[in-house]
PDB file of N, CA and C in Angstrom:
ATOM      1  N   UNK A   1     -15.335  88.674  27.507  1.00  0.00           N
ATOM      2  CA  UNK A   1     -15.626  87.778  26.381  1.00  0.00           C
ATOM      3  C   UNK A   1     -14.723  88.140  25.185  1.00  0.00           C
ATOM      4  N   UNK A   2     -14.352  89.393  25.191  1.00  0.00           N
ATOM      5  CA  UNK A   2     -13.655  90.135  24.072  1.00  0.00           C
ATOM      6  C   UNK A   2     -12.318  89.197  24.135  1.00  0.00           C
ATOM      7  N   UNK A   3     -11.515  89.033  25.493  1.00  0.00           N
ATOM      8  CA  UNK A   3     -10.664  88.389  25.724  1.00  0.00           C
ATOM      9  C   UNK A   3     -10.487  87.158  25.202  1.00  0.00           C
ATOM     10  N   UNK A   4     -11.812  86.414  25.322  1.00  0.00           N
ATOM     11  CA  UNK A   4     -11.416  84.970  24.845  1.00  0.00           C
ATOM     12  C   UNK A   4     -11.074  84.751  23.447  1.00  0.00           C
ATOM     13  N   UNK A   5     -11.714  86.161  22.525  1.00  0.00           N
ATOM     14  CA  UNK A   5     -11.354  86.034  21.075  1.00  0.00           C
ATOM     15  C   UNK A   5      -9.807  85.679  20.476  1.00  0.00           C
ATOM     16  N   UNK A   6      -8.928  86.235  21.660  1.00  0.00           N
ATOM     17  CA  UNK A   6      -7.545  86.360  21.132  1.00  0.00           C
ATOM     18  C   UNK A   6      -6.838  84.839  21.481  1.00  0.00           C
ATOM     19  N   UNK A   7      -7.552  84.282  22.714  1.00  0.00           N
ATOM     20  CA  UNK A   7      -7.053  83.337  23.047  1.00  0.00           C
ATOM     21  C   UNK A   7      -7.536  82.003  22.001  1.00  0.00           C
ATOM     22  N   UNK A   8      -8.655  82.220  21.215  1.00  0.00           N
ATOM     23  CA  UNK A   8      -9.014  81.337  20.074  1.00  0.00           C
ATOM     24  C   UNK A   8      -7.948  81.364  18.830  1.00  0.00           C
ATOM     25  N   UNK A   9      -7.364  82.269  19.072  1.00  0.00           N
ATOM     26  CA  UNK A   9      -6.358  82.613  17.799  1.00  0.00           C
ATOM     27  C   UNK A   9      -4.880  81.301  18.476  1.00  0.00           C
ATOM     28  N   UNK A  10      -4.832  81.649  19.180  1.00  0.00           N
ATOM     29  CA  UNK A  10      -4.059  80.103  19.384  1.00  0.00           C
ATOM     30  C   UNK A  10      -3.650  78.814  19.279  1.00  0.00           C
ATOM     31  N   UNK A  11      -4.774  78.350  19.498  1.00  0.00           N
ATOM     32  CA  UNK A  11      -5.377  77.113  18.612  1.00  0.00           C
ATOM     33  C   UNK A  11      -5.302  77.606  17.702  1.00  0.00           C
ATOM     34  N   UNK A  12      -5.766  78.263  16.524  1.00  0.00           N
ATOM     35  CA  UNK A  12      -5.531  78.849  15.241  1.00  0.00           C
ATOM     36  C   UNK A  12      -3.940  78.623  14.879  1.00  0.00           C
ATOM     37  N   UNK A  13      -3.306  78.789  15.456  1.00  0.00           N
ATOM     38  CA  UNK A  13      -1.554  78.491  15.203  1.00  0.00           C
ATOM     39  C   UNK A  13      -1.590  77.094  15.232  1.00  0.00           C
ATOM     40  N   UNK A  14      -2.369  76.485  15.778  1.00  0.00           N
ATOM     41  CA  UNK A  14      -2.128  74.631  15.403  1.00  0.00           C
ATOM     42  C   UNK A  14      -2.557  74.860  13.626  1.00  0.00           C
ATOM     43  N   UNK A  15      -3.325  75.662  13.171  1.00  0.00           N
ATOM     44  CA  UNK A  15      -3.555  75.101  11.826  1.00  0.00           C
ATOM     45  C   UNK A  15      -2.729  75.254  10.674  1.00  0.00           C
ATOM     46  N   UNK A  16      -1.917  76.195  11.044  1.00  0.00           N
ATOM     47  CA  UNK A  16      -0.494  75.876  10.325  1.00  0.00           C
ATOM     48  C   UNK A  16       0.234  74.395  10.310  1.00  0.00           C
ATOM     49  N   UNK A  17       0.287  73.939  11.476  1.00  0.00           N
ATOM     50  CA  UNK A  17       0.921  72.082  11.222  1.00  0.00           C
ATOM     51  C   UNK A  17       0.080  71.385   9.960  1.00  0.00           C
ATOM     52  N   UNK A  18      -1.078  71.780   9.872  1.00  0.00           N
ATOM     53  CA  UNK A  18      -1.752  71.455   9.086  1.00  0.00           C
ATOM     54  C   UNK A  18      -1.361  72.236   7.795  1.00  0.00           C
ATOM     55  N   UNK A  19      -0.913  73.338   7.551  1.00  0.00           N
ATOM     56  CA  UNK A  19      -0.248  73.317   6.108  1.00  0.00           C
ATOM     57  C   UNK A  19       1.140  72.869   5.766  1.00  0.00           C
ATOM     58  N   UNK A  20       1.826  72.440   7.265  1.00  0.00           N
ATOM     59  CA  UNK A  20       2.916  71.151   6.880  1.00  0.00           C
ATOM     60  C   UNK A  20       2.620  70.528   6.380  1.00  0.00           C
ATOM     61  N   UNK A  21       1.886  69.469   6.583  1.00  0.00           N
ATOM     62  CA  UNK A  21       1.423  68.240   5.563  1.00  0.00           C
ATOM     63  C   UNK A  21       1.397  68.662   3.937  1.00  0.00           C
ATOM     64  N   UNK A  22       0.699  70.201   3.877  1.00  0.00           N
ATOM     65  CA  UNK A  22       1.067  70.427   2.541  1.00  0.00           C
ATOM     66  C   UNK A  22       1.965  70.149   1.939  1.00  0.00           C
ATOM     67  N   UNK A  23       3.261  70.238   2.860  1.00  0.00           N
ATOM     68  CA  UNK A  23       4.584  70.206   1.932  1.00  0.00           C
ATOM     69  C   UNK A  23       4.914  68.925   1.238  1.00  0.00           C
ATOM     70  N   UNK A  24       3.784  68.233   1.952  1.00  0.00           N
ATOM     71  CA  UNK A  24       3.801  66.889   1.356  1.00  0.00           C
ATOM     72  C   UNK A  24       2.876  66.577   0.004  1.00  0.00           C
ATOM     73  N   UNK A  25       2.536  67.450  -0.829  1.00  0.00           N
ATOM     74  CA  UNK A  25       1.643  67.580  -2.157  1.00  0.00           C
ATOM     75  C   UNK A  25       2.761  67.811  -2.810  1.00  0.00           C
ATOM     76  N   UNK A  26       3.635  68.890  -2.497  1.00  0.00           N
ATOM     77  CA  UNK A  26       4.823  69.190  -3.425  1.00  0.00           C
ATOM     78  C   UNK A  26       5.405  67.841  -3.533  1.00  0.00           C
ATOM     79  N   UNK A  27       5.565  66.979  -2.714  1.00  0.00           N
ATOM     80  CA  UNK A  27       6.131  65.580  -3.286  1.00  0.00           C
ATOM     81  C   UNK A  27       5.537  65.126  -4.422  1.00  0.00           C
ATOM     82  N   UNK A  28       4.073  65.018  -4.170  1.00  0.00           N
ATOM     83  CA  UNK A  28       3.428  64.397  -5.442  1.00  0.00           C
ATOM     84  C   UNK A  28       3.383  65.517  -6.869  1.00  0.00           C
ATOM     85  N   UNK A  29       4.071  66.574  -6.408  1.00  0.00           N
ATOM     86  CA  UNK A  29       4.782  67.647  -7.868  1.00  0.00           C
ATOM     87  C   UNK A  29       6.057  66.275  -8.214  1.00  0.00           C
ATOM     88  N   UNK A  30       6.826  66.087  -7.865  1.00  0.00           N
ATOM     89  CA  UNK A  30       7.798  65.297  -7.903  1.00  0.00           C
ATOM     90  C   UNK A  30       7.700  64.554  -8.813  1.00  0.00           C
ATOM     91  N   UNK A  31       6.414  63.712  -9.083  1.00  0.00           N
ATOM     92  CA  UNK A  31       6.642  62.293  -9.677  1.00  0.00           C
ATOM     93  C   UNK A  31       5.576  63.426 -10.866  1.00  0.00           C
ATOM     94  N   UNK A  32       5.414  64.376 -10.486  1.00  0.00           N
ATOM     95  CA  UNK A  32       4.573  65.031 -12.229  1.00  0.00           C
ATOM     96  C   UNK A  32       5.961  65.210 -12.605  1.00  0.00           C
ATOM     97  N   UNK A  33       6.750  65.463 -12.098  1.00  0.00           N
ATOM     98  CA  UNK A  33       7.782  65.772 -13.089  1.00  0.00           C
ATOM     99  C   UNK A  33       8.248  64.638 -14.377  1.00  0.00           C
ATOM    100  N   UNK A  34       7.785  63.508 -13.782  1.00  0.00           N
ATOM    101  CA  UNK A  34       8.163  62.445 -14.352  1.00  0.00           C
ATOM    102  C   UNK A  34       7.059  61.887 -15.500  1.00  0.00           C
ATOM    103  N   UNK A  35       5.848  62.517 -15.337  1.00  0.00           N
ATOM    104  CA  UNK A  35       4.932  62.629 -15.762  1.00  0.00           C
ATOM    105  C   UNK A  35       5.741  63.569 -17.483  1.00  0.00           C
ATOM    106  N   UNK A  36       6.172  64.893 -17.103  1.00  0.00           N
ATOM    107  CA  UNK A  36       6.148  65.319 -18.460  1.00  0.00           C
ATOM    108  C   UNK A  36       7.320  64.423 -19.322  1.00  0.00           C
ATOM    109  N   UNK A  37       8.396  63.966 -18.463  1.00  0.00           N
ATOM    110  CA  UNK A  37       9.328  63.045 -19.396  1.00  0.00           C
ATOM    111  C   UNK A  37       8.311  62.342 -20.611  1.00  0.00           C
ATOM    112  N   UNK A  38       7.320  61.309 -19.618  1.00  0.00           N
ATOM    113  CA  UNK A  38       6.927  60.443 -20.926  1.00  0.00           C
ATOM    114  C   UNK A  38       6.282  61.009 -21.692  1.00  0.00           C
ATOM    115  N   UNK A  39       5.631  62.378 -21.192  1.00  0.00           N
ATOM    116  CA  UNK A  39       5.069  63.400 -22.639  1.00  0.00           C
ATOM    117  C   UNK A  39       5.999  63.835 -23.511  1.00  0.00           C
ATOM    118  N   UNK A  40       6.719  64.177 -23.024  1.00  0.00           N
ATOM    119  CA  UNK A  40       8.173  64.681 -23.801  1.00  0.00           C
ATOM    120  C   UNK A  40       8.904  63.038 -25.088  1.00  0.00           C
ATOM    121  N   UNK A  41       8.393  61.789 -24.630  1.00  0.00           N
ATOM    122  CA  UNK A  41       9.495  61.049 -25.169  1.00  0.00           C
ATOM    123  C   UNK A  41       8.161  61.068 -26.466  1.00  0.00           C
ATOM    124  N   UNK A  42       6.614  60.459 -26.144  1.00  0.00           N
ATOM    125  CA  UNK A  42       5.698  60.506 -27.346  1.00  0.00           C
ATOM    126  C   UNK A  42       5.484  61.496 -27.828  1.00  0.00           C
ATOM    127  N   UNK A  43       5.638  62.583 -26.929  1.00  0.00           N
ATOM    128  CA  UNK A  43       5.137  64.051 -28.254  1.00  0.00           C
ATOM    129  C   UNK A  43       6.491  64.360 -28.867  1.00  0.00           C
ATOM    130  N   UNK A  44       7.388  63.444 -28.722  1.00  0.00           N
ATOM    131  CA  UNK A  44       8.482  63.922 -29.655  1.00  0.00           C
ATOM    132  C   UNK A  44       8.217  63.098 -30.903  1.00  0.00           C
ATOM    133  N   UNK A  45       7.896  61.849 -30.716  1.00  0.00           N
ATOM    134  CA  UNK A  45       7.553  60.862 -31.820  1.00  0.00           C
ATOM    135  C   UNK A  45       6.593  61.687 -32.242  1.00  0.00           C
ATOM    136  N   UNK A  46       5.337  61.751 -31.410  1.00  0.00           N
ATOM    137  CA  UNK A  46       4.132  61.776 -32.385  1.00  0.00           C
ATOM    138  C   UNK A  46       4.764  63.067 -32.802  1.00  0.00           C
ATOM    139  N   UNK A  47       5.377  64.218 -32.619  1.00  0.00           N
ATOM    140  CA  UNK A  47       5.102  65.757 -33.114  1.00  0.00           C
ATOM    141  C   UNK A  47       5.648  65.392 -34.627  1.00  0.00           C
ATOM    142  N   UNK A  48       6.789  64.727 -34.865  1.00  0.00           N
ATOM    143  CA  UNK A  48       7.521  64.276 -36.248  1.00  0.00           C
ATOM    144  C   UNK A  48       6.632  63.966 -37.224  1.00  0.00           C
ATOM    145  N   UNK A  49       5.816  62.892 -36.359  1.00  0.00           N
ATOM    146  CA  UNK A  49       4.651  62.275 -37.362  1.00  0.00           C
ATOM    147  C   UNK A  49       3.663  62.977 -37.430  1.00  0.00           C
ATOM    148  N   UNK A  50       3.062  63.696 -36.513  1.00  0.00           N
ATOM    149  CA  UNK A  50       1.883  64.664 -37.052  1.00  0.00           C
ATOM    150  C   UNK A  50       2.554  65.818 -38.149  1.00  0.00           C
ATOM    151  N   UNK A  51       3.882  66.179 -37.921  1.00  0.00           N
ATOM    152  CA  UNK A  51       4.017  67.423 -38.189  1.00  0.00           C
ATOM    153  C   UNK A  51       4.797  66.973 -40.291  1.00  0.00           C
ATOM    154  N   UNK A  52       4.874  65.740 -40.548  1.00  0.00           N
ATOM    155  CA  UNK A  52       5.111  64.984 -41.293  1.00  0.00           C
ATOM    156  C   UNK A  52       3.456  64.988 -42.449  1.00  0.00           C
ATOM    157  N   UNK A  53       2.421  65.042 -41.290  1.00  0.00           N
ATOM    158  CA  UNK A  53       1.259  65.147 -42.401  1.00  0.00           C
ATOM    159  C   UNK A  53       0.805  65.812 -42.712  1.00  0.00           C
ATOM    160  N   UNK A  54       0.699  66.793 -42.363  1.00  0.00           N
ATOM    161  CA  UNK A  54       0.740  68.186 -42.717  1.00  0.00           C
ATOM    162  C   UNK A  54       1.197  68.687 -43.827  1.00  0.00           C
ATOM    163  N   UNK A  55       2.752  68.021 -43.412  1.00  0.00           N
ATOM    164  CA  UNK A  55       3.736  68.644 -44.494  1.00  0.00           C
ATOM    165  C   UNK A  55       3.148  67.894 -46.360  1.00  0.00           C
ATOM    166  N   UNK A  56       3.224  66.720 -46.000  1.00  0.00           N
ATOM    167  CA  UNK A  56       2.802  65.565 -47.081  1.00  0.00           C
ATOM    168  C   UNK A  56       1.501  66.587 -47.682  1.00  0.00           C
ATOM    169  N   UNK A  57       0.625  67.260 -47.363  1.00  0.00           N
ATOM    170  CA  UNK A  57      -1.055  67.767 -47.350  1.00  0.00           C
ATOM    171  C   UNK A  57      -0.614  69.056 -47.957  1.00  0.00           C
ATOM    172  N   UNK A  58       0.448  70.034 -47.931  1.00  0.00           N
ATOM    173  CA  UNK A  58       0.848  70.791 -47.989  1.00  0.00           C
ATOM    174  C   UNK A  58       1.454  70.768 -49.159  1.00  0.00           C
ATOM    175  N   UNK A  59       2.735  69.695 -49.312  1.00  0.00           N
ATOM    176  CA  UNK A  59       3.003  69.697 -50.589  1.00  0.00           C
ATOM    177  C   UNK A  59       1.917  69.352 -51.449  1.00  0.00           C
ATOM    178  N   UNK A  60       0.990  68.421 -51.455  1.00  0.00           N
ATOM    179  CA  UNK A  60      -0.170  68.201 -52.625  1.00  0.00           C
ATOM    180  C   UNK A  60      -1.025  69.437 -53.094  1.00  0.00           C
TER     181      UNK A  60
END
């Protein structure tokens, strides 16, 4: 019976194909990348303008 333990580990090597598919999440990293662009284009606007009222609050 001890025997059959090792032979279960076999099948166990199929579940690696199954963290292939993972490599397919890193795709959907891909389009986050694209994700921080449009953070990058409004937090550049907004940072000017927040960082604009402050300043305005500061001088008073």
């Amino acid at each position: 019976m001890y025997k059959k333990s090792p032979r279960n580990e076999e099948p166990s090597i199929n579940e690696p194909s199954v963290n292939e598919p993972l490599v397919n999440e890193p795709s959907i990293n891909e389009p986050s990348i694209n994700e921080p662009s449009i953070n990058n284009e409004p937090s550049t606007n907004n940072e000017p303008s927040i960082n604009n009222k402050p300043n305005g609050r500061t001088k008073k």
